[in-house]
Protein backbone atom coordinates (compact mmCIF):
# COMPACT_ATOMS: atom_id res chain seq x y z
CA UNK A 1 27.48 -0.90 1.16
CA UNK A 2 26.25 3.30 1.22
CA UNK A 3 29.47 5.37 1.99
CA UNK A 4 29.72 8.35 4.34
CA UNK A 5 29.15 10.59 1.18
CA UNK A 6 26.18 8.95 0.32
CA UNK A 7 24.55 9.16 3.24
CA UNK A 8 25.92 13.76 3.18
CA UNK A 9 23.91 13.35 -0.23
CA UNK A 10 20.54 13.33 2.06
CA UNK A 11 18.94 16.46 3.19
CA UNK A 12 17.58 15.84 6.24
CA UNK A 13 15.66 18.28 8.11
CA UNK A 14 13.31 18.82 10.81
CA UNK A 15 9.94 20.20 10.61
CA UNK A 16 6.63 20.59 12.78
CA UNK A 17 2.96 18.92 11.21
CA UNK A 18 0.51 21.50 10.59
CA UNK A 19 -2.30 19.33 9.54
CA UNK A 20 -2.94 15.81 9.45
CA UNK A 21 -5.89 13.69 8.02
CA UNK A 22 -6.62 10.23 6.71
CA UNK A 23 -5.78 9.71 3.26
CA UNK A 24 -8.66 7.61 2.23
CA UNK A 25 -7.64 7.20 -1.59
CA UNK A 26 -4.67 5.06 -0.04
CA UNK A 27 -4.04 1.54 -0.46
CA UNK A 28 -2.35 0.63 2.52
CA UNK A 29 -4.08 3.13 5.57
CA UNK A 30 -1.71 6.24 5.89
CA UNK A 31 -2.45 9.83 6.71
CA UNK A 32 -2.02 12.91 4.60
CA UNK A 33 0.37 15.63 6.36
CA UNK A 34 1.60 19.32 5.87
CA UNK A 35 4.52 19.43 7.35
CA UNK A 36 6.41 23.36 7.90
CA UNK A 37 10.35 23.08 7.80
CA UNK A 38 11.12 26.66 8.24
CA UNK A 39 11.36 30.01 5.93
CA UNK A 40 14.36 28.38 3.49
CA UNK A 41 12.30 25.12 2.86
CA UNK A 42 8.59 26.16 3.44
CA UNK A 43 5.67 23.86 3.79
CA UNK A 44 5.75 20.42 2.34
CA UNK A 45 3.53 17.64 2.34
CA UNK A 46 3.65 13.93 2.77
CA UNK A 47 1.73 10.18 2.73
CA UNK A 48 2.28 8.69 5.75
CA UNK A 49 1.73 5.13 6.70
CA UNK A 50 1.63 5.89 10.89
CA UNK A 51 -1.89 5.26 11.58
CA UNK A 52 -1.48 1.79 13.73
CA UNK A 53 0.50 4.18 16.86
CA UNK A 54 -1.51 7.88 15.57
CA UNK A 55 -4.20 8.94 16.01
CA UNK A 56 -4.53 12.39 13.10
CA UNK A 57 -5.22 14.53 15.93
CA UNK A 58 -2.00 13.86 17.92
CA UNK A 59 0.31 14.32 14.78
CA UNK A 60 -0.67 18.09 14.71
CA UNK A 61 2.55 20.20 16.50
CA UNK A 62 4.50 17.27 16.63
CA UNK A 63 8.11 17.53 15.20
CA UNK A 64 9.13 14.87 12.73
CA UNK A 65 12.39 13.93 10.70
CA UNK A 66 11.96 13.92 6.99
CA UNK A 67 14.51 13.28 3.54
CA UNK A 68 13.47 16.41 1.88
CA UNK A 69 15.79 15.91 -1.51
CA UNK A 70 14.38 13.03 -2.47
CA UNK A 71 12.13 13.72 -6.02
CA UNK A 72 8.35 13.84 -5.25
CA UNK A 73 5.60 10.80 -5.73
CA UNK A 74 2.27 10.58 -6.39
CA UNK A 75 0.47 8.13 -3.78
CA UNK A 76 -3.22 7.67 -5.34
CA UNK A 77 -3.05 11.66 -7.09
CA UNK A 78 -1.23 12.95 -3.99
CA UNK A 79 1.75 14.43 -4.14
CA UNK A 80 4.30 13.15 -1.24
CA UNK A 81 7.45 15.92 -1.18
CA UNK A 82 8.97 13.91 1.21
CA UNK A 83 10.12 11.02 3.38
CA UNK A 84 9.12 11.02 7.06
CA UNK A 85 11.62 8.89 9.05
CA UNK A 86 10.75 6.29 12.01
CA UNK A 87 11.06 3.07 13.14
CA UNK A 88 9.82 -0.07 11.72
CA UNK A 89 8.78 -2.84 14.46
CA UNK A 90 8.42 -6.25 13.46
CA UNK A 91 4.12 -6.14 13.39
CA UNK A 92 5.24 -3.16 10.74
CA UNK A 93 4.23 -0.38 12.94
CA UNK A 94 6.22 2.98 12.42
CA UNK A 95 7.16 4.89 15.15
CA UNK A 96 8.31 8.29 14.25
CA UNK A 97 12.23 9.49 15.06
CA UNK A 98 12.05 12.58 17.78
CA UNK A 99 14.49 14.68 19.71
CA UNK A 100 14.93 14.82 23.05
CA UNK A 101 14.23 18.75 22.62
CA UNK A 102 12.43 21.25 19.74
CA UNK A 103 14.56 22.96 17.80
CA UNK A 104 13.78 25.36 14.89
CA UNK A 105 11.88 23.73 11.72
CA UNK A 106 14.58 23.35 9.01
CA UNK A 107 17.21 22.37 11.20
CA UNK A 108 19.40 20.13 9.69
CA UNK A 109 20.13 16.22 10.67
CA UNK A 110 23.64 15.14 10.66
């Protein structure tokens, strides 16, 4: 069972996509994303598997929730910084977390 002190180990943060576009050298269909979460964090980028509810064009401006601490991957030569949070329905479509309101990129998820 995680702890309350595992789940303070997470850096979660929100940040707004800058770019979005299909990541062809992907197994499973996902986009590639650029993601800005503020002057502290910068501009990070991510594999996302989103395209059965997104179209690329849509993602731009959009605010997302990401793990930024987690250690980077390579997805097929890319390098994914970080971990874009959402739901998983049970036809394993994601749908992205949101808030009700923007706030700055970087703020922090508690």
């Amino acid at each position: 069972m995680a702890t309350i002190e595992d789940f303070q180990s997470l850096d979660i943060r929100v940040g707004t996509i800058l770019e979005a576009s299909f990541f062809e050298e992907a197994r499973k269909p996902a986009y590639k994303v650029r993601i800005d979460f503020g002057e502290e964090w910068g501009i990070k980028q991510s594999s996302a598997q989103i395209t059965d509810r997104y179209e690329a064009e849509q993602l731009v401006g959009k605010q997302v929730i990401a793990v930024i601490n987690f250690p980077s991957m390579r997805i097929a030569g890319y390098k994914s910084e970080v971990l874009i949070l959402g739901g998983v329905l049970a036809n394993k479509a994601v749908v992205l977390l949101n808030l009700d309101d923007p706030v700055p990129n970087g703020t922090k998820i508690s």
